[in-house]
N, C-alpha and C. Protein backbone atom coordinates (compact mmCIF):
# COMPACT_ATOMS: atom_id res chain seq x y z
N UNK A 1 -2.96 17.47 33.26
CA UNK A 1 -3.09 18.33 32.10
C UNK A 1 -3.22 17.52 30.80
N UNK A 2 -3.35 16.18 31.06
CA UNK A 2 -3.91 15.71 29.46
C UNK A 2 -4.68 15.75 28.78
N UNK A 3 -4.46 16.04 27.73
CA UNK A 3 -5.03 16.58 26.64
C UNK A 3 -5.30 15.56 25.52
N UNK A 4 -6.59 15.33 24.39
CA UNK A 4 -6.47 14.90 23.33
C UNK A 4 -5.28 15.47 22.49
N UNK A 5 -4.55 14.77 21.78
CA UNK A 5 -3.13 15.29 20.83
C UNK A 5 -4.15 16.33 19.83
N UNK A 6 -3.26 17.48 19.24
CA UNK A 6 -3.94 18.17 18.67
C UNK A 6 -3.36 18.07 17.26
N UNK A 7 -3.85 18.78 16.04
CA UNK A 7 -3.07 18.85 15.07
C UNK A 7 -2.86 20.07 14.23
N UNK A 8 -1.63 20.15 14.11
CA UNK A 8 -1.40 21.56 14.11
C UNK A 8 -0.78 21.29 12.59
N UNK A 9 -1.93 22.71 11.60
CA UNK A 9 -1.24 22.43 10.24
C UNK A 9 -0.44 23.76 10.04
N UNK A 10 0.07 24.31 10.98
CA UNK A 10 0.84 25.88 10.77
C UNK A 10 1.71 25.59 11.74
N UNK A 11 3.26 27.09 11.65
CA UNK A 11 3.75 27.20 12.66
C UNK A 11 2.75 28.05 13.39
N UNK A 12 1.78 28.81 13.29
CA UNK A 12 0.81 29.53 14.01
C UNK A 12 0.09 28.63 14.47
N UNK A 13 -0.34 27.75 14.37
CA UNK A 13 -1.03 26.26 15.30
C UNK A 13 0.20 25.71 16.51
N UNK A 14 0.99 25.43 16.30
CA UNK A 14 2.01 25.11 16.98
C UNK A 14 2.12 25.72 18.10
N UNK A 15 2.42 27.46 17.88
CA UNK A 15 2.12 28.44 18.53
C UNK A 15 1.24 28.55 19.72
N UNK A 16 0.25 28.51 19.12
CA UNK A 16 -1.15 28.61 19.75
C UNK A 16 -0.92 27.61 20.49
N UNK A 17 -1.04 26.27 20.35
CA UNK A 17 -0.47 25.39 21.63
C UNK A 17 -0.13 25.50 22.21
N UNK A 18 1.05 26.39 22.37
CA UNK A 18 2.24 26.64 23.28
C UNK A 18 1.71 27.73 24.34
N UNK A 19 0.98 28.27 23.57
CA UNK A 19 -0.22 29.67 24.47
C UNK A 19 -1.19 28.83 25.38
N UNK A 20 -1.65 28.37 24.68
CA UNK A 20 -2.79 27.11 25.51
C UNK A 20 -2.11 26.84 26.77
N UNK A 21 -1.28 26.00 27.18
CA UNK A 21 -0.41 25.56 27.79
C UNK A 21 -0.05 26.40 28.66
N UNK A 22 0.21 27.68 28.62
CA UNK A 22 1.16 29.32 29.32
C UNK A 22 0.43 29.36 30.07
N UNK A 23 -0.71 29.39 29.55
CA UNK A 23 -2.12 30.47 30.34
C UNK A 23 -2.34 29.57 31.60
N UNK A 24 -2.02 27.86 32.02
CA UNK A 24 -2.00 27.55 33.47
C UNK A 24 -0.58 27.11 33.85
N UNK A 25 0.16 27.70 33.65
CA UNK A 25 1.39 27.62 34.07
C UNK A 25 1.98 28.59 35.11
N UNK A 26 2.40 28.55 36.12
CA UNK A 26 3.10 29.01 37.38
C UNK A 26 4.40 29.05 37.41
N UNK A 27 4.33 30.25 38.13
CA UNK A 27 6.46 30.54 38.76
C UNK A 27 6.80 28.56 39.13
N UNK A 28 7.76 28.36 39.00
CA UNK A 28 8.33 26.83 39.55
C UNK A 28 8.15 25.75 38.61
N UNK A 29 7.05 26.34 37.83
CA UNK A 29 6.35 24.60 36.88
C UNK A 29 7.55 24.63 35.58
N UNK A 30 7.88 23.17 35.17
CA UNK A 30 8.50 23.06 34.02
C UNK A 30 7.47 22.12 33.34
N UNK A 31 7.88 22.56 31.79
CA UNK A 31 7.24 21.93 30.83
C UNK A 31 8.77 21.38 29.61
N UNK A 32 8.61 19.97 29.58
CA UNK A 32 9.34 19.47 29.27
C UNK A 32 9.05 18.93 27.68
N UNK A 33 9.75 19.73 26.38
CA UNK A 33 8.93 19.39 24.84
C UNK A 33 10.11 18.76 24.03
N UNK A 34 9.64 17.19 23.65
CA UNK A 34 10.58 16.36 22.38
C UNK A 34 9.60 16.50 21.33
N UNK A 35 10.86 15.82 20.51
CA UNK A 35 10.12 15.62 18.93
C UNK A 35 11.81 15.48 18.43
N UNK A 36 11.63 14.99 16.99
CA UNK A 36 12.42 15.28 16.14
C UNK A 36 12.78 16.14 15.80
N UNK A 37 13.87 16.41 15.40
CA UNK A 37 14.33 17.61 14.68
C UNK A 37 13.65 18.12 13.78
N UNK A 38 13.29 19.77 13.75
CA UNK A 38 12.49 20.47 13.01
C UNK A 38 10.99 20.12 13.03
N UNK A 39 10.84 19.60 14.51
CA UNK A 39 9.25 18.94 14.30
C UNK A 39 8.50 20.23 15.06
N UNK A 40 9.49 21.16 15.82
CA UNK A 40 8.46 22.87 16.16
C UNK A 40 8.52 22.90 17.43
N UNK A 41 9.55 22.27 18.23
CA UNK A 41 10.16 22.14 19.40
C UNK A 41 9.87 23.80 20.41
N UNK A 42 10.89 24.56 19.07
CA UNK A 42 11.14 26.47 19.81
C UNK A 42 9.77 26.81 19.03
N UNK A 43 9.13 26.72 18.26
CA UNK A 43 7.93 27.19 17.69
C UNK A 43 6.60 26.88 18.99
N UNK A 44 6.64 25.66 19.61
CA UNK A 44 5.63 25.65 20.33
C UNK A 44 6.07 26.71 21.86
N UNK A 45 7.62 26.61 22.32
CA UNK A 45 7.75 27.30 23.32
C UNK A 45 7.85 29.00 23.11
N UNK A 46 7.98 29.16 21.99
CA UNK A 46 7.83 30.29 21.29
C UNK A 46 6.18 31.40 21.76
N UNK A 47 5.65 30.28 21.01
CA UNK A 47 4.25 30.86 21.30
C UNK A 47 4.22 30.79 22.95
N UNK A 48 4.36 29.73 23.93
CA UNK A 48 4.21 29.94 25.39
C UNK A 48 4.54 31.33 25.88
N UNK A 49 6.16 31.72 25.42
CA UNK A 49 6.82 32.70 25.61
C UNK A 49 5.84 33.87 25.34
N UNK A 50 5.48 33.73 24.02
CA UNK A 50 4.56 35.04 23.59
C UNK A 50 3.26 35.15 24.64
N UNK A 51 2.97 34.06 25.15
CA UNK A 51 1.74 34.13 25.66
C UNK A 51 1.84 34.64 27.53
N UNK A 52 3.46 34.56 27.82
CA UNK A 52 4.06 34.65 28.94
C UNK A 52 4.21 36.42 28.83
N UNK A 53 4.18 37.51 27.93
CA UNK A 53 5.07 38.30 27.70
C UNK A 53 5.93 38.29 26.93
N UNK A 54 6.74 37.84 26.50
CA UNK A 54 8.07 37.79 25.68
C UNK A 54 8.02 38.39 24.78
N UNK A 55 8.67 39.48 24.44
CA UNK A 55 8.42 40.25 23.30
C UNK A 55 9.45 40.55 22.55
N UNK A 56 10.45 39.89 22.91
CA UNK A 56 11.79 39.87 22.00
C UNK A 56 12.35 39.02 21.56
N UNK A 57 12.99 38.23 20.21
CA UNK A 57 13.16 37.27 19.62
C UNK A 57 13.42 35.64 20.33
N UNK A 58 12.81 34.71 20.07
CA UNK A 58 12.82 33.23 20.95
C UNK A 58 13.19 32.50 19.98
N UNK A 59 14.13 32.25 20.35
CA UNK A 59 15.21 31.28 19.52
C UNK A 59 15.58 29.89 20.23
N UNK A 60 16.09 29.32 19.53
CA UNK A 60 16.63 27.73 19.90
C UNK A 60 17.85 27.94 20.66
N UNK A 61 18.26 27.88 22.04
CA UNK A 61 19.65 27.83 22.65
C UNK A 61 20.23 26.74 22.40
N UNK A 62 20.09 26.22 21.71
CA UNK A 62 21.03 24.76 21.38
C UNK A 62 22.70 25.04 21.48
N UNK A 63 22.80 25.98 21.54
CA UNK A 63 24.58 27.21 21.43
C UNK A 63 24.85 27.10 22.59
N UNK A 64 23.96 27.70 23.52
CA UNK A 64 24.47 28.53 24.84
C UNK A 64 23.64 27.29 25.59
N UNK A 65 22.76 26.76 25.46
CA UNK A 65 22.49 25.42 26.87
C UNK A 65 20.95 26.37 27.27
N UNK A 66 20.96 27.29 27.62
CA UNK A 66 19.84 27.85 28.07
C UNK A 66 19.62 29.59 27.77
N UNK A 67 18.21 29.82 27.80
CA UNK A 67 18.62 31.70 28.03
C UNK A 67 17.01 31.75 28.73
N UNK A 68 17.03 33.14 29.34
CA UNK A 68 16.18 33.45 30.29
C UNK A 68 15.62 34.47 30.02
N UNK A 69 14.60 34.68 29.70
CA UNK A 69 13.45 35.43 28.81
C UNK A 69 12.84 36.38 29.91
N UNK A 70 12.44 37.90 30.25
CA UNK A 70 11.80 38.51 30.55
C UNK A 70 10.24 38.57 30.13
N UNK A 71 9.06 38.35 31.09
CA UNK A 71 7.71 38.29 30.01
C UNK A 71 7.10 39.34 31.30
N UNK A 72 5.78 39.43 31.62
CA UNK A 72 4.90 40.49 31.88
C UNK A 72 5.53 40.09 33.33
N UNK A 73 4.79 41.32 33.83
CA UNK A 73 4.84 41.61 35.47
C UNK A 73 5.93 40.85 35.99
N UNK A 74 7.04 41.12 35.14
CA UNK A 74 8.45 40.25 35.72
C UNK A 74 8.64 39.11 35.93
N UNK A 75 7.66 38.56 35.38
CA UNK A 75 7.68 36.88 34.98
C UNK A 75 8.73 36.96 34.06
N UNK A 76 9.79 36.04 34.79
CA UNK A 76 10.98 35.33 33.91
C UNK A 76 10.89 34.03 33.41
N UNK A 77 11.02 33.65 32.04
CA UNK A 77 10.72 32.11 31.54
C UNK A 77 12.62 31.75 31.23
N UNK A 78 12.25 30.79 31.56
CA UNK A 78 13.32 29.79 30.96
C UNK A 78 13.71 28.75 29.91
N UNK A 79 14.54 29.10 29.11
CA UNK A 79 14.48 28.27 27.78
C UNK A 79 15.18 27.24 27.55
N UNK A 80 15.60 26.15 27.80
CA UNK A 80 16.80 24.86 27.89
C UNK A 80 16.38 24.01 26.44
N UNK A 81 18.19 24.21 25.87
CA UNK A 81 18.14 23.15 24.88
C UNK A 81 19.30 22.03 25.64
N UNK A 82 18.60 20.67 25.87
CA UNK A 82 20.01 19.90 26.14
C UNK A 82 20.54 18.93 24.91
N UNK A 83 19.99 19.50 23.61
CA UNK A 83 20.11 18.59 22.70
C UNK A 83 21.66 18.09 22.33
N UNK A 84 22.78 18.80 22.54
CA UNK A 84 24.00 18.53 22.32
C UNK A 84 24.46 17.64 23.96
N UNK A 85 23.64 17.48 24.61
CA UNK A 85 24.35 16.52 26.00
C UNK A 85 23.83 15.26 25.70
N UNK A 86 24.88 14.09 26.05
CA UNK A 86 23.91 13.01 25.93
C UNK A 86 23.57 12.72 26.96
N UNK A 87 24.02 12.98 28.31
CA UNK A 87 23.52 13.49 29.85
C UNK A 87 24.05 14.40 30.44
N UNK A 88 23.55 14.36 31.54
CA UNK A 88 24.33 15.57 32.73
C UNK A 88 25.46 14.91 33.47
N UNK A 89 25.50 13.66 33.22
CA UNK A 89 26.45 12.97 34.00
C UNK A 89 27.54 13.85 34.44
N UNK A 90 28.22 14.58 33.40
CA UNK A 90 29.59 14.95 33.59
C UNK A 90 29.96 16.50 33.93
N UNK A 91 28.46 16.90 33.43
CA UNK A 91 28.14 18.67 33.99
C UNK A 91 28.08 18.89 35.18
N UNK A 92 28.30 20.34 35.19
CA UNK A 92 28.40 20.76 36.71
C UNK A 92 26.76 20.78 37.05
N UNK A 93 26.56 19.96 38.13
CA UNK A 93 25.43 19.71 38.88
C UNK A 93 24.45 20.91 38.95
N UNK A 94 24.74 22.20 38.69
CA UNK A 94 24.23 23.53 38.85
C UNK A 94 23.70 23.99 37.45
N UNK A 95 23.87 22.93 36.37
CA UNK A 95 23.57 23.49 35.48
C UNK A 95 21.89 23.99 35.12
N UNK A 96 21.43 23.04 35.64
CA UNK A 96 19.73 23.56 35.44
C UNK A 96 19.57 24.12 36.40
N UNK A 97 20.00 24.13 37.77
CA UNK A 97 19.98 25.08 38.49
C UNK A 97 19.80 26.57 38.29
N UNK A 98 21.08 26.81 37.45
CA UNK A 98 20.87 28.78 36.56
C UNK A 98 19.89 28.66 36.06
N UNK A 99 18.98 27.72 35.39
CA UNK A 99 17.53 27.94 34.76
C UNK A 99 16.49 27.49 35.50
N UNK A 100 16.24 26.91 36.17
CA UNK A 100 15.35 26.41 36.66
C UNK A 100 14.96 26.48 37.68
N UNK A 101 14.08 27.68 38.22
CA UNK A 101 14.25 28.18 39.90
C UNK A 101 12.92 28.15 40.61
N UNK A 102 12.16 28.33 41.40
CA UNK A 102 11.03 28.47 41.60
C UNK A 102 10.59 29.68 40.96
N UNK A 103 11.26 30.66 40.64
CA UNK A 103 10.92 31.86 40.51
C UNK A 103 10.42 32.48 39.07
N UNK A 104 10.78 30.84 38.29
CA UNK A 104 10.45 30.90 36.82
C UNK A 104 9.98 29.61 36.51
N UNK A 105 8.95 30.03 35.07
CA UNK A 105 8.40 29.27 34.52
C UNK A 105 9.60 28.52 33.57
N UNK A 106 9.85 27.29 33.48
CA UNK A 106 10.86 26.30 32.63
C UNK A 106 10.92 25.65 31.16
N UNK A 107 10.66 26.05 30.45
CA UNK A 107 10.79 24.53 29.52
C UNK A 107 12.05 24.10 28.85
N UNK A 108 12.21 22.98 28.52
CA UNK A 108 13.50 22.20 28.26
C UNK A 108 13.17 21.16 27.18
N UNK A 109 13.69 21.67 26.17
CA UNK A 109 13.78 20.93 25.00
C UNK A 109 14.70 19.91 24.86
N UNK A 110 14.87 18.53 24.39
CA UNK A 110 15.56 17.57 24.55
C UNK A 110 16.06 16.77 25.88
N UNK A 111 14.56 16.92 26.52
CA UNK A 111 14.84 16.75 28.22
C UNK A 111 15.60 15.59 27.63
N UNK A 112 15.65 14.65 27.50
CA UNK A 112 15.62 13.25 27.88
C UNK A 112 17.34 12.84 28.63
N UNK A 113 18.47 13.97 28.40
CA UNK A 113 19.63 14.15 28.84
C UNK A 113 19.71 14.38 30.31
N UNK A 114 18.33 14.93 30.87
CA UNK A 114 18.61 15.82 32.05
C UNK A 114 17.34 15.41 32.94
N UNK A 115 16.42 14.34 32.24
CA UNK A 115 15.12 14.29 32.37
C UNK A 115 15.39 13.54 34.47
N UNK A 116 15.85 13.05 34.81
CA UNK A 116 16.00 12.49 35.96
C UNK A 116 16.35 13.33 37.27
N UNK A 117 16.44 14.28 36.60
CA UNK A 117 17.62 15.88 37.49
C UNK A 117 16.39 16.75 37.48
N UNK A 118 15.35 16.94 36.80
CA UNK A 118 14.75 18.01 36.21
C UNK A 118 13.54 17.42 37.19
N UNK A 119 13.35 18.67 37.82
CA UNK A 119 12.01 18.55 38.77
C UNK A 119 10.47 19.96 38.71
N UNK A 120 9.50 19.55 38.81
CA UNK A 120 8.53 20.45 39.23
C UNK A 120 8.08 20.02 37.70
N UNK A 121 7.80 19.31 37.12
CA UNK A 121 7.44 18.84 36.23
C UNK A 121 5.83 18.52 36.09
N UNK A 122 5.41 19.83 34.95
CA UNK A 122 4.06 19.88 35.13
C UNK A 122 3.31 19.45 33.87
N UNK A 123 3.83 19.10 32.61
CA UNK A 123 3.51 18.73 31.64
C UNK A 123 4.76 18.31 30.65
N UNK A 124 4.63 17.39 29.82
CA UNK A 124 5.19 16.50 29.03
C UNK A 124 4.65 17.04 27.56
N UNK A 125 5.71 17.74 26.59
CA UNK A 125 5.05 17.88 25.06
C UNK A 125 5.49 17.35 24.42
N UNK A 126 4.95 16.41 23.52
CA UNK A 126 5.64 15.34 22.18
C UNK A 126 4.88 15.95 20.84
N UNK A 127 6.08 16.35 19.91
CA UNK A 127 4.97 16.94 18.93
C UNK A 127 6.29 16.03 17.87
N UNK A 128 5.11 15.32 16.89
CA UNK A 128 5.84 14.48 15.96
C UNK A 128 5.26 14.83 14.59
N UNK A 129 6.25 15.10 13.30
CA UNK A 129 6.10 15.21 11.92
C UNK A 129 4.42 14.62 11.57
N UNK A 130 3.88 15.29 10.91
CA UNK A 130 2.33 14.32 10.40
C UNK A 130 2.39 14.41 9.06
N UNK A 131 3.77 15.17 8.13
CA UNK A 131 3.35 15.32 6.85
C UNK A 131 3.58 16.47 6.48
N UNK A 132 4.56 17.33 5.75
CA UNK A 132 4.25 18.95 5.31
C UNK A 132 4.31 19.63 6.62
N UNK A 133 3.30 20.83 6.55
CA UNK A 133 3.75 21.42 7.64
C UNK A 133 2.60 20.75 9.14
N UNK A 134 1.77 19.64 8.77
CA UNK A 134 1.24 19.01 9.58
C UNK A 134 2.25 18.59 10.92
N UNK A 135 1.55 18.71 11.97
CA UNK A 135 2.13 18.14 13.21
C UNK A 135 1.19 17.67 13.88
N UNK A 136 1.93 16.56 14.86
CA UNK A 136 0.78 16.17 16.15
C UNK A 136 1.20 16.35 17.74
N UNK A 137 0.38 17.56 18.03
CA UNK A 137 1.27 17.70 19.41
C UNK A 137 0.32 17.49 20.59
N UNK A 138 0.95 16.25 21.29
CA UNK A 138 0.18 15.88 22.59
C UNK A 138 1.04 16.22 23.79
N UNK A 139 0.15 16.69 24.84
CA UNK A 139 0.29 16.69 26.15
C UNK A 139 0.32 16.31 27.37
N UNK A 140 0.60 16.04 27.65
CA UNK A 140 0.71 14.86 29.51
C UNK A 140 0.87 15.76 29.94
């Protein structure tokens, strides 16, 4: 799924990425998105979500660890922030487990805590600051 990096001068560009991306995505596949802080992390999975169904508010779980989104024809998405872990080392082994099933589409923000545990891995998103509301978000 690599892609030329794109550049996104909106959170509605961001978005749209994140749609791009939905539309070949499958029950089981995870999509795994870094960046810096405030670089549009839930903005790009946001739009996936929207593009999945999701029609009710998509927020950052950075609180709760994960939440599990209802989208069309009972497609369930999955939302993971591990940004407060500095690994899984010490978590209960089941934790991505509750999110991450064949039966749903995944993404996980701040993999890099969980990145070794985390399987079915179908694309890689790095979206980094370019300036204002400029971004650059590439895909593996």
């Amino acid at each position: 799924m690599t892609q030329p990096p794109q550049i996104s001068a909106s959170p509605d560009d961001t978005e749209h990425a994140g749609a791009e991306l939905a539309a070949r995505l499958r029950p089981g596949d995870v999509v795994l998105v870094s960046g810096e802080l405030g670089a549009g992390k839930t903005t790009f999975v946001r739009g996936a979500a929207r593009a999945l169904g999701v029609t009710g508010a998509v927020t950052s779980p950075t609180y709760t660890v994960g939440q599990v989104y209802a989208g069309a024809d009972g497609q369930e998405i999955a939302h993971i922030d591990l940004y407060r872990l500095a690994s899984l080392d010490h978590e209960d082994p089941a934790l991505l487990d509750d999110y991450l099933t064949p039966a749903r589409i995944g993404f996980v923000e701040w993999p890099a805590a969980g990145e070794t545990r985390i399987e079915h891995v179908v694309a890689r998103v790095r979206i980094e600051h370019a300036g204002g509301d400029r971004r650059v978000v590439e895909i593996d």
